[in-house]
PDB file of N, CA and C in Angstrom:
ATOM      1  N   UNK A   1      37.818  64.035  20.117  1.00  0.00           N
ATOM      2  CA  UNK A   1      37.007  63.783  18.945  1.00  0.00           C
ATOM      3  C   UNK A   1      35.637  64.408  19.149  1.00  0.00           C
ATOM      4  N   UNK A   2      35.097  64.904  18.095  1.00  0.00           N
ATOM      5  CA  UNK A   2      33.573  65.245  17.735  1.00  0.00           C
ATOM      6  C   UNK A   2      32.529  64.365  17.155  1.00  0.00           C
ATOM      7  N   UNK A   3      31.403  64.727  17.687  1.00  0.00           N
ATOM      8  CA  UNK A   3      30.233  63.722  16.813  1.00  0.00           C
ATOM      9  C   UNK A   3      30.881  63.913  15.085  1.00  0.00           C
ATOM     10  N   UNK A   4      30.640  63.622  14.324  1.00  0.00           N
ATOM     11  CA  UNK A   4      30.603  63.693  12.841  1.00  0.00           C
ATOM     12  C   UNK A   4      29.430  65.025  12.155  1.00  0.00           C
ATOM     13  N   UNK A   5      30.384  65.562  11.590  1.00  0.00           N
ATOM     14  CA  UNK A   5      28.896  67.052  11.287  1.00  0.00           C
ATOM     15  C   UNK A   5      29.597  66.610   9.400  1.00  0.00           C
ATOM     16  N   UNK A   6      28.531  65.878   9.137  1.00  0.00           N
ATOM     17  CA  UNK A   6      28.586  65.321   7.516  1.00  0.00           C
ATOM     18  C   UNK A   6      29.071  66.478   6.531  1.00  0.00           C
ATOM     19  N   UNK A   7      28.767  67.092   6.591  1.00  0.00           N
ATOM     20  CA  UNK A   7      29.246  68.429   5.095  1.00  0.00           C
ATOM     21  C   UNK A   7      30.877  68.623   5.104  1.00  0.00           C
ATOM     22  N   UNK A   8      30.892  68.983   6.584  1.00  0.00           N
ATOM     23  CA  UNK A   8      32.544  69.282   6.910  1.00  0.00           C
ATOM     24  C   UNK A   8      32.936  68.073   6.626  1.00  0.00           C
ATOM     25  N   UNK A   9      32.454  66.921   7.305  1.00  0.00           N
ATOM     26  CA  UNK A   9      34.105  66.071   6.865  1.00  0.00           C
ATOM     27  C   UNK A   9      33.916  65.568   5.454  1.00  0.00           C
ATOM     28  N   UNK A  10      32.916  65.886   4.610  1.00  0.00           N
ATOM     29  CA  UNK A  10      32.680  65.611   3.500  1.00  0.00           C
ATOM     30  C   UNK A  10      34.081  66.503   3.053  1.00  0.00           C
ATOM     31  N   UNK A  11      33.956  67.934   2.819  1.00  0.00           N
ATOM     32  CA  UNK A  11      35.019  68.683   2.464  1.00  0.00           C
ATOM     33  C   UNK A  11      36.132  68.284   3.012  1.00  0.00           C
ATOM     34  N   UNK A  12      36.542  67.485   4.096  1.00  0.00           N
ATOM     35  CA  UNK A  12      38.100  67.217   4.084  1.00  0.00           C
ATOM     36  C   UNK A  12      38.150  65.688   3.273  1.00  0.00           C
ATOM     37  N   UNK A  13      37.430  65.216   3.623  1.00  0.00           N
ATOM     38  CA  UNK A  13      37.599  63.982   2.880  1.00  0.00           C
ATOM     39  C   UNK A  13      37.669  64.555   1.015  1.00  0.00           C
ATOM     40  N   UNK A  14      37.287  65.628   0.329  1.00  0.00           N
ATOM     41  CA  UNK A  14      37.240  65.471  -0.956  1.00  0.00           C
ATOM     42  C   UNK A  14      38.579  66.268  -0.815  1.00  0.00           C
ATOM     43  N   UNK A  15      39.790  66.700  -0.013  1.00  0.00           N
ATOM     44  CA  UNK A  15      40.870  67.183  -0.314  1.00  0.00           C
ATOM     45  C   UNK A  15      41.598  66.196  -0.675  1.00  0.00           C
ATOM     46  N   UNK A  16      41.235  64.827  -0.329  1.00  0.00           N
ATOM     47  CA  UNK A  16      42.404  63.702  -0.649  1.00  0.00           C
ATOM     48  C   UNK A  16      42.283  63.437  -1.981  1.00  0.00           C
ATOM     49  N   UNK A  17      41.075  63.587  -2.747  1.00  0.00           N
ATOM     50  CA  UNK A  17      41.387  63.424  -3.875  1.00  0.00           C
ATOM     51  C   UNK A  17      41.863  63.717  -4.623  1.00  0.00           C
ATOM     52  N   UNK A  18      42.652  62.762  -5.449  1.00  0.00           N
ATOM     53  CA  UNK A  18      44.417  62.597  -6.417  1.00  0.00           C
ATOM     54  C   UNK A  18      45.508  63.439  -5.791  1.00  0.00           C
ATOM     55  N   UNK A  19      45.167  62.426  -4.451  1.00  0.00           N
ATOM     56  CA  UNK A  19      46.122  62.577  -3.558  1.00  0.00           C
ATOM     57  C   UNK A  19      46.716  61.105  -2.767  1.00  0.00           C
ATOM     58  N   UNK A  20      48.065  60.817  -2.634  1.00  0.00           N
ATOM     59  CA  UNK A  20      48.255  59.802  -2.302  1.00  0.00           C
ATOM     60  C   UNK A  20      48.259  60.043  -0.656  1.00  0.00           C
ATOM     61  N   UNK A  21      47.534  58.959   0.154  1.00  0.00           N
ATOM     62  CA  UNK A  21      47.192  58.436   1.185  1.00  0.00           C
ATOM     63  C   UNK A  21      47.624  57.618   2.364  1.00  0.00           C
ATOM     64  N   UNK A  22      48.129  57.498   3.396  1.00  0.00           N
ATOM     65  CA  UNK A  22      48.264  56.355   4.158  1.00  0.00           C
ATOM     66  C   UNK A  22      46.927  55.860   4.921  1.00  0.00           C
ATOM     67  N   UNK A  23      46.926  54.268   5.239  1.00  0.00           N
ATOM     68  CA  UNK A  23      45.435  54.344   5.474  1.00  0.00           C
ATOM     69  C   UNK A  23      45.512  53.895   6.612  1.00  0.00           C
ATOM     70  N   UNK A  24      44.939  53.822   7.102  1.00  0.00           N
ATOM     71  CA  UNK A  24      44.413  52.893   8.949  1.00  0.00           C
ATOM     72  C   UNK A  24      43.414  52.733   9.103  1.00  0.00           C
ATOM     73  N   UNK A  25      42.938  51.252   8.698  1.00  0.00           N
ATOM     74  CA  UNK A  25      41.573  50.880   9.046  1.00  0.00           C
ATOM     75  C   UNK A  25      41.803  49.520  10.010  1.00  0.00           C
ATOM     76  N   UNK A  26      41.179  50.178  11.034  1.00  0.00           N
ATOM     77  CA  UNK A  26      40.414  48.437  12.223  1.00  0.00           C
ATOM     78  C   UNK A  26      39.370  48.532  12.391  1.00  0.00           C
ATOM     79  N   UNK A  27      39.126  47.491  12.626  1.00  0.00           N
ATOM     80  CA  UNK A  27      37.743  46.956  13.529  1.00  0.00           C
ATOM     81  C   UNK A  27      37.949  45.905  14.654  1.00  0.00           C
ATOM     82  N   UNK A  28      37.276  46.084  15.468  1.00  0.00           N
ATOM     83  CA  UNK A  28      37.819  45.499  16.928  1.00  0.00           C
ATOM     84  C   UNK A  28      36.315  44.913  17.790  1.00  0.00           C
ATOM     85  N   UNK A  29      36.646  44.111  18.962  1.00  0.00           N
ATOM     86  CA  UNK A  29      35.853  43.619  19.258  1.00  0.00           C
ATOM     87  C   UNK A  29      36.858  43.117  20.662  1.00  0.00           C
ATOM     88  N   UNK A  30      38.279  43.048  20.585  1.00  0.00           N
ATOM     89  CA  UNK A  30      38.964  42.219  21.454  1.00  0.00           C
ATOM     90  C   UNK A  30      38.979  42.890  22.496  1.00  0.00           C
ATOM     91  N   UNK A  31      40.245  43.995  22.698  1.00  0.00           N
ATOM     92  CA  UNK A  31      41.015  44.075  23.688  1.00  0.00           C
ATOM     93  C   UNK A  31      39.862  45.789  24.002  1.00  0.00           C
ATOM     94  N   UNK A  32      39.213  46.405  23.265  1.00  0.00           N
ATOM     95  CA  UNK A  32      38.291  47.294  23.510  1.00  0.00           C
ATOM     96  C   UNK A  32      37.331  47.088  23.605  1.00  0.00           C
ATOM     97  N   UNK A  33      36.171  45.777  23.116  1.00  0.00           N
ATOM     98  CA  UNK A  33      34.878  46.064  23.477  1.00  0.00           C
ATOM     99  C   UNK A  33      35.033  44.271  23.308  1.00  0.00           C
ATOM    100  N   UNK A  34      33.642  43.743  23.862  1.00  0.00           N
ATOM    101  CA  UNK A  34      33.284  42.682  23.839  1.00  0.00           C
ATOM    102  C   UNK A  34      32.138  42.001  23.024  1.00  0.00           C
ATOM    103  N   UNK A  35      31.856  42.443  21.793  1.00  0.00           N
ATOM    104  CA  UNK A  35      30.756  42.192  20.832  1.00  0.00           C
ATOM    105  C   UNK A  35      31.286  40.754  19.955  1.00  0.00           C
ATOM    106  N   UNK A  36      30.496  39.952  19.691  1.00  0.00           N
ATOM    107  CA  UNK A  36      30.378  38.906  19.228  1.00  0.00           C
ATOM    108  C   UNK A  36      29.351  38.793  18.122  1.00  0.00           C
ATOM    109  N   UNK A  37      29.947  38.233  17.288  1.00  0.00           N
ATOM    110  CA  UNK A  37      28.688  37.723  16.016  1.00  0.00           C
ATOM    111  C   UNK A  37      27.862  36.931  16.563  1.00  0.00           C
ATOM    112  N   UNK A  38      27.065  36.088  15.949  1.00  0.00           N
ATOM    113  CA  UNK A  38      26.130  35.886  16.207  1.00  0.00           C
ATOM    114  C   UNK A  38      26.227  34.207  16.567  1.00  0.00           C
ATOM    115  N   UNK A  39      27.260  33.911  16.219  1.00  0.00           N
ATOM    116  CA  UNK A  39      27.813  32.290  16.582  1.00  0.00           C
ATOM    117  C   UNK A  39      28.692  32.432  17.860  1.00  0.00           C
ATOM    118  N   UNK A  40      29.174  33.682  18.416  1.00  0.00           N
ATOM    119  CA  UNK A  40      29.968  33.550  19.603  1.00  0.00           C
ATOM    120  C   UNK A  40      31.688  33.505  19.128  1.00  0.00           C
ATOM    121  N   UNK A  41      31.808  34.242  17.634  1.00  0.00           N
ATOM    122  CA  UNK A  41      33.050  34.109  17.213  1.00  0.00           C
ATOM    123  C   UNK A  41      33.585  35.892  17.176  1.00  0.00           C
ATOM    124  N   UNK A  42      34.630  35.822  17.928  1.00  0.00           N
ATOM    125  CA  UNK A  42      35.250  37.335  17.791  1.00  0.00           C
ATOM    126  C   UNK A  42      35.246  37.539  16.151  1.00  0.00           C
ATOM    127  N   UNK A  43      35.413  38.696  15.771  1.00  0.00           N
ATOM    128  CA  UNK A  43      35.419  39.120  14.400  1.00  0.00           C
ATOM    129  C   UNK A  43      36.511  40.668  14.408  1.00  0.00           C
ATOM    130  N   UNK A  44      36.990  40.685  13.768  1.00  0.00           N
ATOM    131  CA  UNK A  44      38.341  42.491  13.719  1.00  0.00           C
ATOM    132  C   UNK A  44      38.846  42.162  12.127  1.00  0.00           C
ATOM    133  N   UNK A  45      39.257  43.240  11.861  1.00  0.00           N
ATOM    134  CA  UNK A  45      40.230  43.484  10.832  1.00  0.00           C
ATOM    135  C   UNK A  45      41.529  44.609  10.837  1.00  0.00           C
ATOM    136  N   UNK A  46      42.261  44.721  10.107  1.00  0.00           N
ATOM    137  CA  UNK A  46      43.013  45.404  10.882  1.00  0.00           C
ATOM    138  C   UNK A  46      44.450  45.603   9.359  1.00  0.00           C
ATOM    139  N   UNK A  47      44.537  46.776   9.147  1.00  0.00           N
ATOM    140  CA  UNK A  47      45.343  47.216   7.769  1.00  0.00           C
ATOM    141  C   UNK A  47      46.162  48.683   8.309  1.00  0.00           C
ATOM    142  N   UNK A  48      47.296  48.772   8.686  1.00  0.00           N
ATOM    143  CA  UNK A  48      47.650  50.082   8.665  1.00  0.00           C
ATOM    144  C   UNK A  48      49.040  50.214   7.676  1.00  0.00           C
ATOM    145  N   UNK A  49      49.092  51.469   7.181  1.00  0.00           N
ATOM    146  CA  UNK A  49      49.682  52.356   6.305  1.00  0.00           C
ATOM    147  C   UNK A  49      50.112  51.226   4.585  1.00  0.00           C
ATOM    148  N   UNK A  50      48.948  51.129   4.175  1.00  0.00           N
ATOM    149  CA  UNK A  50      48.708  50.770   3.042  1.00  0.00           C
ATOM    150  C   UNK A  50      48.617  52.258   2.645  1.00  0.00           C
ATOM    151  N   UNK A  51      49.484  51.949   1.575  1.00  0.00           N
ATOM    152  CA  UNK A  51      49.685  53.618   0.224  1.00  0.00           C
ATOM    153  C   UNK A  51      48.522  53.133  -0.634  1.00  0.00           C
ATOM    154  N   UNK A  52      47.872  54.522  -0.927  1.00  0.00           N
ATOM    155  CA  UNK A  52      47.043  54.685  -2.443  1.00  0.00           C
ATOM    156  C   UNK A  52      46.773  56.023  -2.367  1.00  0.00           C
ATOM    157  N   UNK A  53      46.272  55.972  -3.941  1.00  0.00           N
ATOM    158  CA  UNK A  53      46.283  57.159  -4.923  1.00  0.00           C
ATOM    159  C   UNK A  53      44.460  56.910  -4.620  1.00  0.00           C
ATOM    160  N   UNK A  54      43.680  58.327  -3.735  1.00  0.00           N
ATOM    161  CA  UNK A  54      42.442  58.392  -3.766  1.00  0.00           C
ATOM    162  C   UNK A  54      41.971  58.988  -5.077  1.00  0.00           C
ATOM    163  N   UNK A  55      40.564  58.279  -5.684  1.00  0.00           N
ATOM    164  CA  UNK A  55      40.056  59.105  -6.966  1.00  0.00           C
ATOM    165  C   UNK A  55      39.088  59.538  -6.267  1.00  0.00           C
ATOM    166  N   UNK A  56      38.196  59.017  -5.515  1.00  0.00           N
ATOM    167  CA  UNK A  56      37.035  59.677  -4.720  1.00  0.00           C
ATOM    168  C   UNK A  56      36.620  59.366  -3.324  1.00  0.00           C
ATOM    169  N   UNK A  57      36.089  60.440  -2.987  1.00  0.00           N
ATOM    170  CA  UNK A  57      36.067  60.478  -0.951  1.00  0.00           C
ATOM    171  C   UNK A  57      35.068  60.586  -0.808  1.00  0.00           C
ATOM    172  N   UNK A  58      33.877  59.738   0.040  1.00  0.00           N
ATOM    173  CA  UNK A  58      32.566  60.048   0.706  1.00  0.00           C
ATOM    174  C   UNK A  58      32.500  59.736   1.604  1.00  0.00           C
ATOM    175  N   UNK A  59      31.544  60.326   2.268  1.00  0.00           N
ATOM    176  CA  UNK A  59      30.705  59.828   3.372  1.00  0.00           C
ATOM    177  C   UNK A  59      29.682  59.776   3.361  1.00  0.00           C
ATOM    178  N   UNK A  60      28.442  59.039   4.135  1.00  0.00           N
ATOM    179  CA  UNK A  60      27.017  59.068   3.805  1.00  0.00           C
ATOM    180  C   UNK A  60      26.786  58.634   4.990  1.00  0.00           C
ATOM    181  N   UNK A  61      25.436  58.665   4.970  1.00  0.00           N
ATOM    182  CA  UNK A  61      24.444  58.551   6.283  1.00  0.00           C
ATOM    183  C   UNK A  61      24.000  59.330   6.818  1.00  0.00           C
ATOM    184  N   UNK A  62      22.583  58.971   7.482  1.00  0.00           N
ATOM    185  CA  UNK A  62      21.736  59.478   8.088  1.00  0.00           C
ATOM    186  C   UNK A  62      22.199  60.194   9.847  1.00  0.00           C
ATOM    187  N   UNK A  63      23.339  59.378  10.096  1.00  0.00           N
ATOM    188  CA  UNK A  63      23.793  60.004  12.026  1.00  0.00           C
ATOM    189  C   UNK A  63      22.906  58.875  12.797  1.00  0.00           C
ATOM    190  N   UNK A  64      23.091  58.748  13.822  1.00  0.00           N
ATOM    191  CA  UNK A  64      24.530  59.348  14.116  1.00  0.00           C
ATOM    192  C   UNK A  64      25.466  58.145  13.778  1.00  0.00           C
ATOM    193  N   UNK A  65      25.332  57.371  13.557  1.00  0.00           N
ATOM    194  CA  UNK A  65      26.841  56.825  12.391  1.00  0.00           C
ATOM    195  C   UNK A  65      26.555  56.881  10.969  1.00  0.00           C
ATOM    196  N   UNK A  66      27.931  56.824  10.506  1.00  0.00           N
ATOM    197  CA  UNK A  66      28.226  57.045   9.475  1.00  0.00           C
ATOM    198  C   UNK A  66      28.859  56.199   8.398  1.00  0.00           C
ATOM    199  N   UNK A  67      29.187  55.760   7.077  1.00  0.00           N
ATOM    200  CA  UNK A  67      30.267  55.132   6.394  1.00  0.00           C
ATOM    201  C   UNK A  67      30.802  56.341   5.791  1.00  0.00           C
ATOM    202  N   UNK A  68      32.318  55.969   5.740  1.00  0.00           N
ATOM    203  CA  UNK A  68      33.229  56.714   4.930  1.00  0.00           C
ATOM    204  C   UNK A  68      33.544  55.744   4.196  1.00  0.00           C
ATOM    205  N   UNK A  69      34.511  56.428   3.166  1.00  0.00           N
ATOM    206  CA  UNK A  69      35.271  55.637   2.203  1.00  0.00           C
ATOM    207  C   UNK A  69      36.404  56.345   1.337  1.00  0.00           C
ATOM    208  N   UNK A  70      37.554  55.864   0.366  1.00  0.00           N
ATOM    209  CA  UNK A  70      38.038  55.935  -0.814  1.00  0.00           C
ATOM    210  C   UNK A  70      37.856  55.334  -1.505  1.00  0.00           C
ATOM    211  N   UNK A  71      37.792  55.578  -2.691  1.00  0.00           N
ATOM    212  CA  UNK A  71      37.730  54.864  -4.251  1.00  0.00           C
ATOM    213  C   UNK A  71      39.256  54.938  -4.570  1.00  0.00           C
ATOM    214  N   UNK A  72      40.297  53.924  -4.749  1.00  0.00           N
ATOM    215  CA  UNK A  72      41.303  53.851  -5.209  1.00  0.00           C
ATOM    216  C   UNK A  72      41.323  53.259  -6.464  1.00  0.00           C
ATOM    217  N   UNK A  73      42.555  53.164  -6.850  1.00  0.00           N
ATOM    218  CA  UNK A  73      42.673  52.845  -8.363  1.00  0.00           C
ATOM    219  C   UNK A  73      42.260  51.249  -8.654  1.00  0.00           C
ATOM    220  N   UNK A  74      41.892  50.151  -7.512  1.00  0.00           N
ATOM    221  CA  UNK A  74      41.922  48.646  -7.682  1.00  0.00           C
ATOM    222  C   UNK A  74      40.175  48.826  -7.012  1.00  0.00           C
ATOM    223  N   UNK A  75      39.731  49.737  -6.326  1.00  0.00           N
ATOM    224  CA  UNK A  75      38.534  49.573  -5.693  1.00  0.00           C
ATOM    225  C   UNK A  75      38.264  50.394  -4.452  1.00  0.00           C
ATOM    226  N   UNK A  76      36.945  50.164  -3.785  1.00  0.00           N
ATOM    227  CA  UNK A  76      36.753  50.842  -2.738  1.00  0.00           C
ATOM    228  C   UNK A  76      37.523  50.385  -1.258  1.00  0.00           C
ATOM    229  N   UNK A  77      37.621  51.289  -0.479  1.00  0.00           N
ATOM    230  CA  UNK A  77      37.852  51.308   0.785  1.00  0.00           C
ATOM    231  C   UNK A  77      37.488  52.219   1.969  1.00  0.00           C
ATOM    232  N   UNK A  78      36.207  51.377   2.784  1.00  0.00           N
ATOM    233  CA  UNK A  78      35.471  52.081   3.424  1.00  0.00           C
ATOM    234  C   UNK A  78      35.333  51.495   4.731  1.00  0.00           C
ATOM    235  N   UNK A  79      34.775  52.406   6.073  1.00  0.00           N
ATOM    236  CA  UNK A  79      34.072  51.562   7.181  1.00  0.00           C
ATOM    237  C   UNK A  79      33.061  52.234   7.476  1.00  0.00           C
ATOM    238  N   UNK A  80      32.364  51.452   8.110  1.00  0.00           N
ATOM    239  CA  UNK A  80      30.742  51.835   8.390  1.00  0.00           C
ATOM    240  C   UNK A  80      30.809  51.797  10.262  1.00  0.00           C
ATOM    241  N   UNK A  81      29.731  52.440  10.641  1.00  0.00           N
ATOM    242  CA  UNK A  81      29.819  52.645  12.065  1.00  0.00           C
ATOM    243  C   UNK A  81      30.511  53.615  12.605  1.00  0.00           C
ATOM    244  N   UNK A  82      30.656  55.006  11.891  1.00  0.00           N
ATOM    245  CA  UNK A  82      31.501  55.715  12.342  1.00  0.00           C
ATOM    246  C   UNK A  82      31.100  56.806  13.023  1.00  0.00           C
ATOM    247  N   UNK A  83      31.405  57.529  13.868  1.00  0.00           N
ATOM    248  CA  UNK A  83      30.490  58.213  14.947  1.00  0.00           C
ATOM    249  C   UNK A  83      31.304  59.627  15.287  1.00  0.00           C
ATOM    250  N   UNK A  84      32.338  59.492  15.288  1.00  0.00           N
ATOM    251  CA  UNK A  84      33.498  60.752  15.707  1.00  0.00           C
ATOM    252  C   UNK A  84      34.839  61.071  14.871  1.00  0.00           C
ATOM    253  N   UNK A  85      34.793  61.931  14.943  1.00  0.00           N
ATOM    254  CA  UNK A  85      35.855  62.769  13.649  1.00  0.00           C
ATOM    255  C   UNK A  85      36.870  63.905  14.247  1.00  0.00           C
ATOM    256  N   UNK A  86      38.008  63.694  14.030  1.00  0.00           N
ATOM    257  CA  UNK A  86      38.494  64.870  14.468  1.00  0.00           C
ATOM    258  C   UNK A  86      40.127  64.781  13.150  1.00  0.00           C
ATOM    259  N   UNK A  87      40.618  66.405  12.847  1.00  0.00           N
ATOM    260  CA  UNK A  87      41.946  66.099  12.615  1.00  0.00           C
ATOM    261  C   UNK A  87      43.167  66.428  13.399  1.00  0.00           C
ATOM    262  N   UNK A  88      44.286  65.759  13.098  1.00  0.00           N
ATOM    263  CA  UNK A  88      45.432  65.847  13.794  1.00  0.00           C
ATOM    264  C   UNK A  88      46.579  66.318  13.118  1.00  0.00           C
ATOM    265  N   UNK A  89      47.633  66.960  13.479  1.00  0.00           N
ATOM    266  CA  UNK A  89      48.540  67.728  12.647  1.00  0.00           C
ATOM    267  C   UNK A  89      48.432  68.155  11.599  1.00  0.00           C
ATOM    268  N   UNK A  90      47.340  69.066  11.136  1.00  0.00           N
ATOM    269  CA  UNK A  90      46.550  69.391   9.867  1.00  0.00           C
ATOM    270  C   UNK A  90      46.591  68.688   9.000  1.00  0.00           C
ATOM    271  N   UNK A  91      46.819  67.050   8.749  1.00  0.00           N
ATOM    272  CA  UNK A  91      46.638  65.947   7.964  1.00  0.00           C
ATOM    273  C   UNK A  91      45.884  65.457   8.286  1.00  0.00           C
ATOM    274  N   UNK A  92      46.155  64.594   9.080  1.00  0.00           N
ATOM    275  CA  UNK A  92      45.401  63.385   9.787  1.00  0.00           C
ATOM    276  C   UNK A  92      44.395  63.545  10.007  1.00  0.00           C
ATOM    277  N   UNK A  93      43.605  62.603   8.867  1.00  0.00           N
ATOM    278  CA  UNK A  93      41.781  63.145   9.003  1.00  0.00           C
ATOM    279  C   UNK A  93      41.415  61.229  10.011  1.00  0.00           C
ATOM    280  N   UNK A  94      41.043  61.828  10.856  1.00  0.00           N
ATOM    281  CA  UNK A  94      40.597  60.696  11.860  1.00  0.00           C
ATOM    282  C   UNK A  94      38.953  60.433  11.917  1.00  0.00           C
ATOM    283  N   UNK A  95      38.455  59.176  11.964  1.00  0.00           N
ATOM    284  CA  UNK A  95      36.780  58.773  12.282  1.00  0.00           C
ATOM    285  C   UNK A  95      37.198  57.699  12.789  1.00  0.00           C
ATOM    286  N   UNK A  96      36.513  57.624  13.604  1.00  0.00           N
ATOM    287  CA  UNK A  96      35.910  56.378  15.110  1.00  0.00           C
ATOM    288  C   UNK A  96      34.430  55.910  15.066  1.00  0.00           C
ATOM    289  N   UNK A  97      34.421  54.967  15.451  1.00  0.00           N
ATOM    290  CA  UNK A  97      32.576  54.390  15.439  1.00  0.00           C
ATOM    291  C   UNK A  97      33.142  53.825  17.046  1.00  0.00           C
ATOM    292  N   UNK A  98      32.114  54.603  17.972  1.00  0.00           N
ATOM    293  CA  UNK A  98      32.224  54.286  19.177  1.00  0.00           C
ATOM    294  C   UNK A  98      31.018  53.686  19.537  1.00  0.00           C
ATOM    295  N   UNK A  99      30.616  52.896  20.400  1.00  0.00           N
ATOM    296  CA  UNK A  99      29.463  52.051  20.549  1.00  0.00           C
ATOM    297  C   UNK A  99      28.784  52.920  21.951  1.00  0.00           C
ATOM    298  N   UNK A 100      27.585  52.818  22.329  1.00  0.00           N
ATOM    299  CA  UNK A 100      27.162  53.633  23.353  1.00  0.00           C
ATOM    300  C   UNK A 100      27.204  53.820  24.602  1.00  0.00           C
ATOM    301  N   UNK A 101      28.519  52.596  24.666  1.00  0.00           N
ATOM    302  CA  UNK A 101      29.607  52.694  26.434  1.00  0.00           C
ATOM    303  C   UNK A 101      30.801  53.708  25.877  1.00  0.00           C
ATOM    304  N   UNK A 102      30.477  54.107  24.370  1.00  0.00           N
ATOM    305  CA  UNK A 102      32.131  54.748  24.302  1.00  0.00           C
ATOM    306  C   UNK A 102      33.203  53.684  24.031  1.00  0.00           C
ATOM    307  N   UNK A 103      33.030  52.658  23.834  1.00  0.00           N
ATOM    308  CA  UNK A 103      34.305  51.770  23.516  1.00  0.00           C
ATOM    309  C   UNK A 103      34.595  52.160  21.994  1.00  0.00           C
ATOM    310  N   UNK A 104      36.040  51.996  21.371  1.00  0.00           N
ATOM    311  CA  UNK A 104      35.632  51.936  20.069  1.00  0.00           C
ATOM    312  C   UNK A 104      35.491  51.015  19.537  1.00  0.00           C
ATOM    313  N   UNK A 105      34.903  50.584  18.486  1.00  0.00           N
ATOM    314  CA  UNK A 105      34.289  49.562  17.449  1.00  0.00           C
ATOM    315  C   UNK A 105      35.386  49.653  15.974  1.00  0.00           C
ATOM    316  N   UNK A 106      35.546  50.642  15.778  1.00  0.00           N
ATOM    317  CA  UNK A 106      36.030  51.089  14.107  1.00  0.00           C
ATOM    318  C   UNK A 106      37.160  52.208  14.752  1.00  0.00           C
ATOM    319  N   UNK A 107      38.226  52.110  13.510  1.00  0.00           N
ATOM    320  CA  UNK A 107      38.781  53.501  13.343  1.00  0.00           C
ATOM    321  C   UNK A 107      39.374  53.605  11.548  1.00  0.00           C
ATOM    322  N   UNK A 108      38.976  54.289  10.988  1.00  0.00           N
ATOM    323  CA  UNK A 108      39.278  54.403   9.726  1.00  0.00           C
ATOM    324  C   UNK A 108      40.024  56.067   9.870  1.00  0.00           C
ATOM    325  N   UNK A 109      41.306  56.068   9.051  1.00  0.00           N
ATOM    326  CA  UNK A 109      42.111  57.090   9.404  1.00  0.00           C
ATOM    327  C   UNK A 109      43.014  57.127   7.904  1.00  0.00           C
ATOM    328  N   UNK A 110      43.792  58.238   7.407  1.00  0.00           N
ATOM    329  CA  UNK A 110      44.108  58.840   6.573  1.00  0.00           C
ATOM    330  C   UNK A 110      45.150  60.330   6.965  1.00  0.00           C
ATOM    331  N   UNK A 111      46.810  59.685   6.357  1.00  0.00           N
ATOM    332  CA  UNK A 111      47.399  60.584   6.626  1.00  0.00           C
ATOM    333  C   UNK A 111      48.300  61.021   5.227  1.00  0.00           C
ATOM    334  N   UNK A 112      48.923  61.517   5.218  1.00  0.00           N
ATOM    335  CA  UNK A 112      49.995  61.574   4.151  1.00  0.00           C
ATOM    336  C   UNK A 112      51.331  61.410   4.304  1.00  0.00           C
ATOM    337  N   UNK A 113      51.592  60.737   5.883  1.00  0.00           N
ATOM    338  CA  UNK A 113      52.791  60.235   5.766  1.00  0.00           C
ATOM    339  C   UNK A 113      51.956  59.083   6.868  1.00  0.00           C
ATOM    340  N   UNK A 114      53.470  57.680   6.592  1.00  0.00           N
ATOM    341  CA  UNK A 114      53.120  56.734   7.764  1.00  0.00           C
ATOM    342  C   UNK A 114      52.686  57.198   8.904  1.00  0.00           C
ATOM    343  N   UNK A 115      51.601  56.091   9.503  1.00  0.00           N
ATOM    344  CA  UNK A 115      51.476  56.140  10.445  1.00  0.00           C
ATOM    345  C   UNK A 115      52.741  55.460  11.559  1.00  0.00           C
ATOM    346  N   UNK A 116      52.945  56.052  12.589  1.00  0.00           N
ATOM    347  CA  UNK A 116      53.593  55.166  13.832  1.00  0.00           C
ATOM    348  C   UNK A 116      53.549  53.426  13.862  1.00  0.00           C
ATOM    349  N   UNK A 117      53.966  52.853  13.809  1.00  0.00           N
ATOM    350  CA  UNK A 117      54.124  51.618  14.150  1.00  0.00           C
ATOM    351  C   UNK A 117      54.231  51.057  15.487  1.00  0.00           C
TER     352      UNK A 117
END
């Protein structure tokens, strides 16, 4: 993976649009990094290969993290904290938010077929 260079993955991210999607979004805290809210309660989320039809693709921020997102047909879907970008089998547009040991924090990902299970 690469730092995030905003313009470029801007342009791959606007190829998905009205384009249908597989998605992979986590957030983690467990078995990769050890961050805690602010009460001492683990916190993650965690969605892979949910289908949608993207209408619009961004990214924003200042660096070095980032939020991405889709606009689907029911609403947005985005993560914030994202730090590294790379693609894989000329689909697979990949971003990571790695924290400054390098653990990851986030991975928000986008393919056009399932992901692996």
């Amino acid at each position: 993976m690469e730092p995030i260079q905003i313009n470029e993955a801007q342009e791959k991210l606007a190829q998905w649009i009205d384009q249908t999607a597989y998605i992979h979004l986590e957030t983690t805290n467990g078995a990769y990094a050890s961050h805690f809210n602010n009460q001492g309660i683990n916190v993650g989320a965690y969605i892979r290969n949910a289908q949608v039809k993207i209408k619009q693709a961004k990214i924003v921020g200042t660096g070095p993290s980032y939020r991405a997102g889709v606009k689907t047909e029911l609403g947005w879907i985005y993560a914030e904290g994202l730090t590294d970008w790379t693609i894989l089998d000329g689909d697979k547009l990949l971003f990571a938010g790695h924290d400054s040991e390098g653990r990851l924090m986030v991975a928000f990902q986008l393919s056009s077929q399932p992901f692996d299970n």
